[in-house]
C-alpha atoms as a PDB file:
ATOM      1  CA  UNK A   1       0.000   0.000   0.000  1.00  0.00           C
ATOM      2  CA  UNK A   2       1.724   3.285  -1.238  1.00  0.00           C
ATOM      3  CA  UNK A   3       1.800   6.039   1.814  1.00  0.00           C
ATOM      4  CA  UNK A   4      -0.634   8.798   1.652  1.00  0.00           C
ATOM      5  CA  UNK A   5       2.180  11.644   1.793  1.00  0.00           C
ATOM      6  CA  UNK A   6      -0.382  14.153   1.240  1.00  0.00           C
ATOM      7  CA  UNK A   7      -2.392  13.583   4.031  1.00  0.00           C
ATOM      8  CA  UNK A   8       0.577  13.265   6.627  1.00  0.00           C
ATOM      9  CA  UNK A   9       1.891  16.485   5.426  1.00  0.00           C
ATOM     10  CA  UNK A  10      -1.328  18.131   5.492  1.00  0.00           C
ATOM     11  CA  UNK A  11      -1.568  17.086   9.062  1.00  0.00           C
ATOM     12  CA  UNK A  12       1.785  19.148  10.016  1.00  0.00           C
ATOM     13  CA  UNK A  13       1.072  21.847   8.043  1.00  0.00           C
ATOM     14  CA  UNK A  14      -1.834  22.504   9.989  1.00  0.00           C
ATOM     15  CA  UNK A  15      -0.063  22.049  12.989  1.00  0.00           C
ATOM     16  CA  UNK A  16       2.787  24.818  11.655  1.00  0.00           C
ATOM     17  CA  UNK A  17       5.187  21.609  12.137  1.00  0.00           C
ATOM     18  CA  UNK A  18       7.680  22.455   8.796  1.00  0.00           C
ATOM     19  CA  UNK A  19      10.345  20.509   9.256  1.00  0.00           C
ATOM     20  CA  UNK A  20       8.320  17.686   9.511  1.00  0.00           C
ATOM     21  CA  UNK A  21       6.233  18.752   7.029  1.00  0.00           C
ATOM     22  CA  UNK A  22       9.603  19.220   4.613  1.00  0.00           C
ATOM     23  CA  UNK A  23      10.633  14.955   5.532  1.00  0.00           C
ATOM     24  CA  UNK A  24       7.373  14.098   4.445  1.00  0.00           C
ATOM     25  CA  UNK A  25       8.252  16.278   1.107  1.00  0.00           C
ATOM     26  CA  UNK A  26      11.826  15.083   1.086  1.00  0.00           C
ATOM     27  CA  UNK A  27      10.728  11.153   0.932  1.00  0.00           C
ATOM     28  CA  UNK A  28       7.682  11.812  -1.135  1.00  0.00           C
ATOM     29  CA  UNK A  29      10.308  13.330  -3.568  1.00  0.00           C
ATOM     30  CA  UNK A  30      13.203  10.465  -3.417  1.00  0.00           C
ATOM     31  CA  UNK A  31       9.774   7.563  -4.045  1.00  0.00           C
ATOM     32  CA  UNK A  32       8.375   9.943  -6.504  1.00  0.00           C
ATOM     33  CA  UNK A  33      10.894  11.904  -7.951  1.00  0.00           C
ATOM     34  CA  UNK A  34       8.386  13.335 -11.581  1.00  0.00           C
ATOM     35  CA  UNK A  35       5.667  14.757  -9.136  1.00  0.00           C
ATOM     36  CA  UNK A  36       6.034  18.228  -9.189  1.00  0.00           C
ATOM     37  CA  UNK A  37       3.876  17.841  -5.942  1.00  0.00           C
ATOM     38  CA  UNK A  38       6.263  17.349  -3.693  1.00  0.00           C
ATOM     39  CA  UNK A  39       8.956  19.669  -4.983  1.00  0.00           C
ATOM     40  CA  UNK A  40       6.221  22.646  -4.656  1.00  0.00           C
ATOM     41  CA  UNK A  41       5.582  20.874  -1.094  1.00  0.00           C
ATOM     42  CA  UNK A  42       9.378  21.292   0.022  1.00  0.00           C
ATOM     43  CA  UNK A  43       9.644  24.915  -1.313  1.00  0.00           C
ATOM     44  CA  UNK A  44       6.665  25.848   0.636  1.00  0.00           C
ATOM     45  CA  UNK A  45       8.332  24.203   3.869  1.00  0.00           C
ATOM     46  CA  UNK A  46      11.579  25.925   3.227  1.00  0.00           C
ATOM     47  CA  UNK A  47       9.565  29.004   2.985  1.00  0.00           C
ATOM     48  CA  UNK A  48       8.178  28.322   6.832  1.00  0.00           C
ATOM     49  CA  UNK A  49      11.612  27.161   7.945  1.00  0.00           C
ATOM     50  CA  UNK A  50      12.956  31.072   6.647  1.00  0.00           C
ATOM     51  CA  UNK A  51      15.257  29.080   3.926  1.00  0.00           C
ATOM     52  CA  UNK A  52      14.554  31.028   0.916  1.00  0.00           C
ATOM     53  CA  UNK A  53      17.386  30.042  -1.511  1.00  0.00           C
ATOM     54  CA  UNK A  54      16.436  26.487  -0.790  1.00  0.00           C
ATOM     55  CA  UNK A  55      12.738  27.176  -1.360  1.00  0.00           C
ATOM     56  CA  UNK A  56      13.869  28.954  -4.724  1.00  0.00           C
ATOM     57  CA  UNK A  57      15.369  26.055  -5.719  1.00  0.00           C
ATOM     58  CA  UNK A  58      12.710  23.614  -4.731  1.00  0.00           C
ATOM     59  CA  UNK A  59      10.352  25.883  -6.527  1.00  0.00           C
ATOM     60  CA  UNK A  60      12.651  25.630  -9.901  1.00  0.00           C
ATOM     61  CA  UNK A  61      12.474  22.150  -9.510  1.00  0.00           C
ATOM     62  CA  UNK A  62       9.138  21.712  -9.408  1.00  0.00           C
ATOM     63  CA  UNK A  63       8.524  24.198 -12.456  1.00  0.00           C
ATOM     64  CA  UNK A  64      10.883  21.850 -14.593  1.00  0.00           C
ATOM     65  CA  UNK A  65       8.496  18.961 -13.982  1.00  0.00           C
ATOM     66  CA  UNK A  66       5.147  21.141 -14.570  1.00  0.00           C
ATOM     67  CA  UNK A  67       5.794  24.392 -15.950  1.00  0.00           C
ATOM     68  CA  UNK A  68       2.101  24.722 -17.227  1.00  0.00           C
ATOM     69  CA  UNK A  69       0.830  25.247 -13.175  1.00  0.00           C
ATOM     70  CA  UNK A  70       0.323  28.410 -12.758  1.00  0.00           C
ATOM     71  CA  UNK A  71       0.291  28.435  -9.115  1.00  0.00           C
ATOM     72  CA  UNK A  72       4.092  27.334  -9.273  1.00  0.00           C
ATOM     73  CA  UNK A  73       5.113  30.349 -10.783  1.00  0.00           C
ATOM     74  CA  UNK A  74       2.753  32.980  -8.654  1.00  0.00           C
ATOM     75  CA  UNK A  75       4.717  31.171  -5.827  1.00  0.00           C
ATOM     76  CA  UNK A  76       8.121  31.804  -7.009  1.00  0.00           C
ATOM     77  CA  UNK A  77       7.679  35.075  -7.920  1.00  0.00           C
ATOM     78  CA  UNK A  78       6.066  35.665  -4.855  1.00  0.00           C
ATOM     79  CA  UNK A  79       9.520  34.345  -3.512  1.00  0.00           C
ATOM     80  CA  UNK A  80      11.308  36.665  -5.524  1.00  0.00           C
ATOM     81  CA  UNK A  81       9.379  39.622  -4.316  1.00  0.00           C
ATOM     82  CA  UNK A  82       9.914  39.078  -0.862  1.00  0.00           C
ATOM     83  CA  UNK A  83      13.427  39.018  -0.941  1.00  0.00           C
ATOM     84  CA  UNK A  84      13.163  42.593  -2.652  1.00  0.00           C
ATOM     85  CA  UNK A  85      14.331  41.010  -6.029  1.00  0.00           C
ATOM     86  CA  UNK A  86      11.321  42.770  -7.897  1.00  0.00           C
ATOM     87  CA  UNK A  87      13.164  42.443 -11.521  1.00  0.00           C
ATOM     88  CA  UNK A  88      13.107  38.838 -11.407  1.00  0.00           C
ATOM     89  CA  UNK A  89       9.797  38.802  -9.888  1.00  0.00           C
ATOM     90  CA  UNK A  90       8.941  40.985 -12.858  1.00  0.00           C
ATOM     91  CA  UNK A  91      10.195  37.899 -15.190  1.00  0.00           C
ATOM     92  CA  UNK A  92       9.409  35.128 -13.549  1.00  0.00           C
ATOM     93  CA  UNK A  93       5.257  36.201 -14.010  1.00  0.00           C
ATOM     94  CA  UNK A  94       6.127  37.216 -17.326  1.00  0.00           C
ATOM     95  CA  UNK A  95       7.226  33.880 -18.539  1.00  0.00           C
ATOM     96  CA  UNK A  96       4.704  32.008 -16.241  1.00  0.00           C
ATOM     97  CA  UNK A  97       1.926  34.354 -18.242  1.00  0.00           C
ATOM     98  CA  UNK A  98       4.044  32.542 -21.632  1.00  0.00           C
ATOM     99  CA  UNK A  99       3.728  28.963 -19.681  1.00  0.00           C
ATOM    100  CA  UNK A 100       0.103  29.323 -18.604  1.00  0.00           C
ATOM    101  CA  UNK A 101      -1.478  31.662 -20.887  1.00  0.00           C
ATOM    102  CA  UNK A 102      -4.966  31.120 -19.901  1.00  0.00           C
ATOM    103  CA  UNK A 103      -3.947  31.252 -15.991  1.00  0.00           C
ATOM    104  CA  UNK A 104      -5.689  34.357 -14.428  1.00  0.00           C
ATOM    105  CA  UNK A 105      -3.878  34.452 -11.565  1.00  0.00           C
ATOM    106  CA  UNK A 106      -0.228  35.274 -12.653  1.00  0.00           C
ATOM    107  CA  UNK A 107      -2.185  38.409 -14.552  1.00  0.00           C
ATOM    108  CA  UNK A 108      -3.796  39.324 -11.566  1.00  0.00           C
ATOM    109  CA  UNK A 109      -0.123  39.146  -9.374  1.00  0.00           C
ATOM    110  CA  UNK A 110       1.523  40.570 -11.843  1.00  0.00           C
ATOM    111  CA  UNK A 111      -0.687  43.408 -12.292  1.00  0.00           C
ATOM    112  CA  UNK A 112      -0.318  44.292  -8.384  1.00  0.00           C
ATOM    113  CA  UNK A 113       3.389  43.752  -7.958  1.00  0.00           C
ATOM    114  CA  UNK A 114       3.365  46.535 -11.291  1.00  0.00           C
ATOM    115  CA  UNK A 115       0.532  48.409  -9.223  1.00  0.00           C
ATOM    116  CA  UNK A 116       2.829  48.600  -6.279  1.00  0.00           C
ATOM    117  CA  UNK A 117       5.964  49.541  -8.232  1.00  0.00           C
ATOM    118  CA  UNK A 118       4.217  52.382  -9.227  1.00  0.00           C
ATOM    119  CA  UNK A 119       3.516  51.253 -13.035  1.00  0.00           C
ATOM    120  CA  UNK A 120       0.068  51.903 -13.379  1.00  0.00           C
ATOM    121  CA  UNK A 121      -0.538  51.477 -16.986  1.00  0.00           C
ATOM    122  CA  UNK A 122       1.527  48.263 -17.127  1.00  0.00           C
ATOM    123  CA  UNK A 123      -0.375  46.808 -14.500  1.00  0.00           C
ATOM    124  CA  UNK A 124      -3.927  48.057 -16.550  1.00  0.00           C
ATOM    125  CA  UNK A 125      -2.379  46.134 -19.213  1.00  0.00           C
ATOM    126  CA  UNK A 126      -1.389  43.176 -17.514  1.00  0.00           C
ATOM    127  CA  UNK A 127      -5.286  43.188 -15.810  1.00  0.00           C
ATOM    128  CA  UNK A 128      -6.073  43.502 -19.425  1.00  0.00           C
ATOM    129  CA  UNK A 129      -4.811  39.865 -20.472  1.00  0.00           C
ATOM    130  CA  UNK A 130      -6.496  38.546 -17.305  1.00  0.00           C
ATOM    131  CA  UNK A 131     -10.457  37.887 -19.141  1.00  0.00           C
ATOM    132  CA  UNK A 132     -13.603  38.335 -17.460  1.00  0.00           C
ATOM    133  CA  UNK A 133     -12.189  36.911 -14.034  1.00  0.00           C
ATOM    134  CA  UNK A 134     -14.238  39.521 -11.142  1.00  0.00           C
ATOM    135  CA  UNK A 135     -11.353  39.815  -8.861  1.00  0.00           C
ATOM    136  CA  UNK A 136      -9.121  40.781 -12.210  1.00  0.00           C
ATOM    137  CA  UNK A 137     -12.217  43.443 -13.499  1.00  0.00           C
ATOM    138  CA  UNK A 138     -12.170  45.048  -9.566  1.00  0.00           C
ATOM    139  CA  UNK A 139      -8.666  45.809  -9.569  1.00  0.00           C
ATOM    140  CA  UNK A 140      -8.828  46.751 -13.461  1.00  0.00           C
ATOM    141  CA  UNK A 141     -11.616  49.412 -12.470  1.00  0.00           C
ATOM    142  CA  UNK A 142      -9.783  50.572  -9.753  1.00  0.00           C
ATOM    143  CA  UNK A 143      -6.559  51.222 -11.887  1.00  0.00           C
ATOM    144  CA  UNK A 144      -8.730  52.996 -14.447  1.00  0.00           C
ATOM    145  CA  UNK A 145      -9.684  55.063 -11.227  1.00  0.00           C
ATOM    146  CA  UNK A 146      -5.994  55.981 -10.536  1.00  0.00           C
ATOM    147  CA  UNK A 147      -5.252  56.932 -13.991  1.00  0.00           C
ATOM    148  CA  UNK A 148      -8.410  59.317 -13.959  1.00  0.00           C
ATOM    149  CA  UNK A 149      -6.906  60.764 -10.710  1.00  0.00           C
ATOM    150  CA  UNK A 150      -2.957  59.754 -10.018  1.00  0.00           C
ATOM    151  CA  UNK A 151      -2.078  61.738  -7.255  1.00  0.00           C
ATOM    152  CA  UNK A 152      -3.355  60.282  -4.383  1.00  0.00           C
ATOM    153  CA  UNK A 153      -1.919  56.995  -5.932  1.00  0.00           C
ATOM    154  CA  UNK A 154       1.443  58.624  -6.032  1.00  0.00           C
ATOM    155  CA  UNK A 155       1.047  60.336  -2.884  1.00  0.00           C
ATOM    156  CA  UNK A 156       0.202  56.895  -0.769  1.00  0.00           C
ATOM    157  CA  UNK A 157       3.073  55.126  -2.722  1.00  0.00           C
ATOM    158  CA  UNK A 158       5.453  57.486  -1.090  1.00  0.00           C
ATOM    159  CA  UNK A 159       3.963  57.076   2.279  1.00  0.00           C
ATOM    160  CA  UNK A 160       4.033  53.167   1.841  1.00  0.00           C
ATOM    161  CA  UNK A 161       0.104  53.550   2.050  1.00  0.00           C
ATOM    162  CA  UNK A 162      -2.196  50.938  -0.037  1.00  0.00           C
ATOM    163  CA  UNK A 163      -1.682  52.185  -3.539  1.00  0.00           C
ATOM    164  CA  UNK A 164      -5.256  52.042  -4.598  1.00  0.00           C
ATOM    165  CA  UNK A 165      -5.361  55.593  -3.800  1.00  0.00           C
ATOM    166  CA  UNK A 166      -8.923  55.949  -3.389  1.00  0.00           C
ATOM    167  CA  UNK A 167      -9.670  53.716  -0.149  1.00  0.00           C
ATOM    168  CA  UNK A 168     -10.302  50.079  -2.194  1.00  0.00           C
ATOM    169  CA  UNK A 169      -8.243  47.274  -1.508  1.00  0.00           C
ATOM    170  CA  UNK A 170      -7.027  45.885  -4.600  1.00  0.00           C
ATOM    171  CA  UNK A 171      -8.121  41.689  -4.790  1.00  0.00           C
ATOM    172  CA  UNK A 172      -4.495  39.836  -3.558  1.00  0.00           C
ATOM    173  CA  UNK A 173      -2.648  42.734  -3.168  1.00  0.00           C
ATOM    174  CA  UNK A 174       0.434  43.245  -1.325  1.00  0.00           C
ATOM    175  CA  UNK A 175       3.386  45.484  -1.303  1.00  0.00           C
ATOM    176  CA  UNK A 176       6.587  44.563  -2.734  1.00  0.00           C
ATOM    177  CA  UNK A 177       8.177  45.835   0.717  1.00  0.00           C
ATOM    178  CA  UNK A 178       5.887  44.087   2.724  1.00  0.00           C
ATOM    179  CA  UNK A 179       7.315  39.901   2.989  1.00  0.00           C
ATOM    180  CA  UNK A 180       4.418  39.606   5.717  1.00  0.00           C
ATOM    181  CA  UNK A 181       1.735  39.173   2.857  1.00  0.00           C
ATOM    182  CA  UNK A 182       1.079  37.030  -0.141  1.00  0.00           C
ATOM    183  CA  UNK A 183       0.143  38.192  -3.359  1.00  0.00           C
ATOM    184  CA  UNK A 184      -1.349  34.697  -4.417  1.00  0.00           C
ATOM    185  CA  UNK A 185      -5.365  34.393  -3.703  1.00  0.00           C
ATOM    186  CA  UNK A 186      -5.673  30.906  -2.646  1.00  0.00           C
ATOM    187  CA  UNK A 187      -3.987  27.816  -0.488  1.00  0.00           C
ATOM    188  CA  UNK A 188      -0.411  28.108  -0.721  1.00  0.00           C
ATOM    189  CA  UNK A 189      -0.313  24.407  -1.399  1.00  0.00           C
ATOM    190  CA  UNK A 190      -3.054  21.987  -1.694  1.00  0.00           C
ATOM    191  CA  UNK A 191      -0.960  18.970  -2.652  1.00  0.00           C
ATOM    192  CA  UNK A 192      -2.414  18.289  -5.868  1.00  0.00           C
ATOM    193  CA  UNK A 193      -3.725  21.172  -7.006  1.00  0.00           C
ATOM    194  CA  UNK A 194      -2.641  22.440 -10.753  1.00  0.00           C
ATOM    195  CA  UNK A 195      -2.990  25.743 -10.694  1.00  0.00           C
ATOM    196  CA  UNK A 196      -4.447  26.174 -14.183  1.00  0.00           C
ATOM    197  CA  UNK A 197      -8.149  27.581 -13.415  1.00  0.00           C
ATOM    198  CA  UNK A 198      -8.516  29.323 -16.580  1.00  0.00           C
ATOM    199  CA  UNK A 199     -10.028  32.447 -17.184  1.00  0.00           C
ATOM    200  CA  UNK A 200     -13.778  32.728 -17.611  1.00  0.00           C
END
């Protein structure tokens, strides 16, 4: 009977246990080396054990197996972010958006990371590739807002306020300066998951 490696590391996740979360990865990974499940499993774990260049990694590895899941590359460049290395982060969604074209969530990350860098219109145009997707269309509208009326958006940018300018929250926003917060909408790993919800 083949262990169920998901639902053991489930089980310390929820408990906030990592590093035993990260040996259930590591010897899901050595019986089951193609699963890009595990790989995404271990980055996430090195993540919650503060290991970043070893969650990078783990994260590349898993992308080599299945670059077509979106979530793998929101979660990288999510990585990237964090660690202040906004360029990459900036490349990383772009080639995810080539990898997963039909992926509304690397548009809708993108978009904020550019909305937070203070690139409005590239983040309106990124929002633009993201379809009919509501939480894409609220922070397209709110962008549009901005653009009408940029100074407040400027202003709050400076102050390291919410860039929406206008009191909305933007849908799985963060600040690039802010590692406490997630730009992905959604379980950071749910062990199976693909990642590929395409847009409506």
């Amino acid at each position: 009977m083949r262990t169920d490696y998901g639902a053991i590391a489930r089980a310390h996740l929820a408990a906030g246990e990592w590093a035993q979360a990260l040996a259930v990865a590591q010897a899901a990974r050595q019986e089951l080396p193609a699963e890009s499940t595990w790989h995404h499993l271990a980055a996430v774990c090195y993540e919650g054990l503060q290991q970043p260049a070893a969650a990078e990694a783990a994260y590349r590895e898993a992308l080599a197996l299945d670059g077509g899941n979106g979530e793998l590359w929101c979660s990288l460049a999510q990585l990237l972010t964090q660690q202040q290395r906004t360029t990459e982060a900036l490349a990383v969604y772009g080639e995810g958006a080539i990898a997963c074209p039909e992926f509304w969530g690397l548009d809708l990350n993108w978009g904020n990371l550019l909305l937070t860098l203070g690139e409005p219109e590239a983040a309106l145009a990124v929002y633009g590739r993201g379809g009919t997707h509501p939480d894409v269309q609220a922070n397209r509208e709110i962008v549009r807002a901005i653009l009408r009326n940029p100074v407040p958006y400027y202003q709050n940018l400076t102050q390291g306020r919410s860039p929406s300018g206008n009191g909305k929250r933007l849908t799985g926003t963060t600040s690039a300066t802010s590692p406490t917060h997630r730009l992905w909408i959604g379980p950071r790993c749910n062990l199976g998951g693909k990642g590929r919800e395409p847009r409506p």
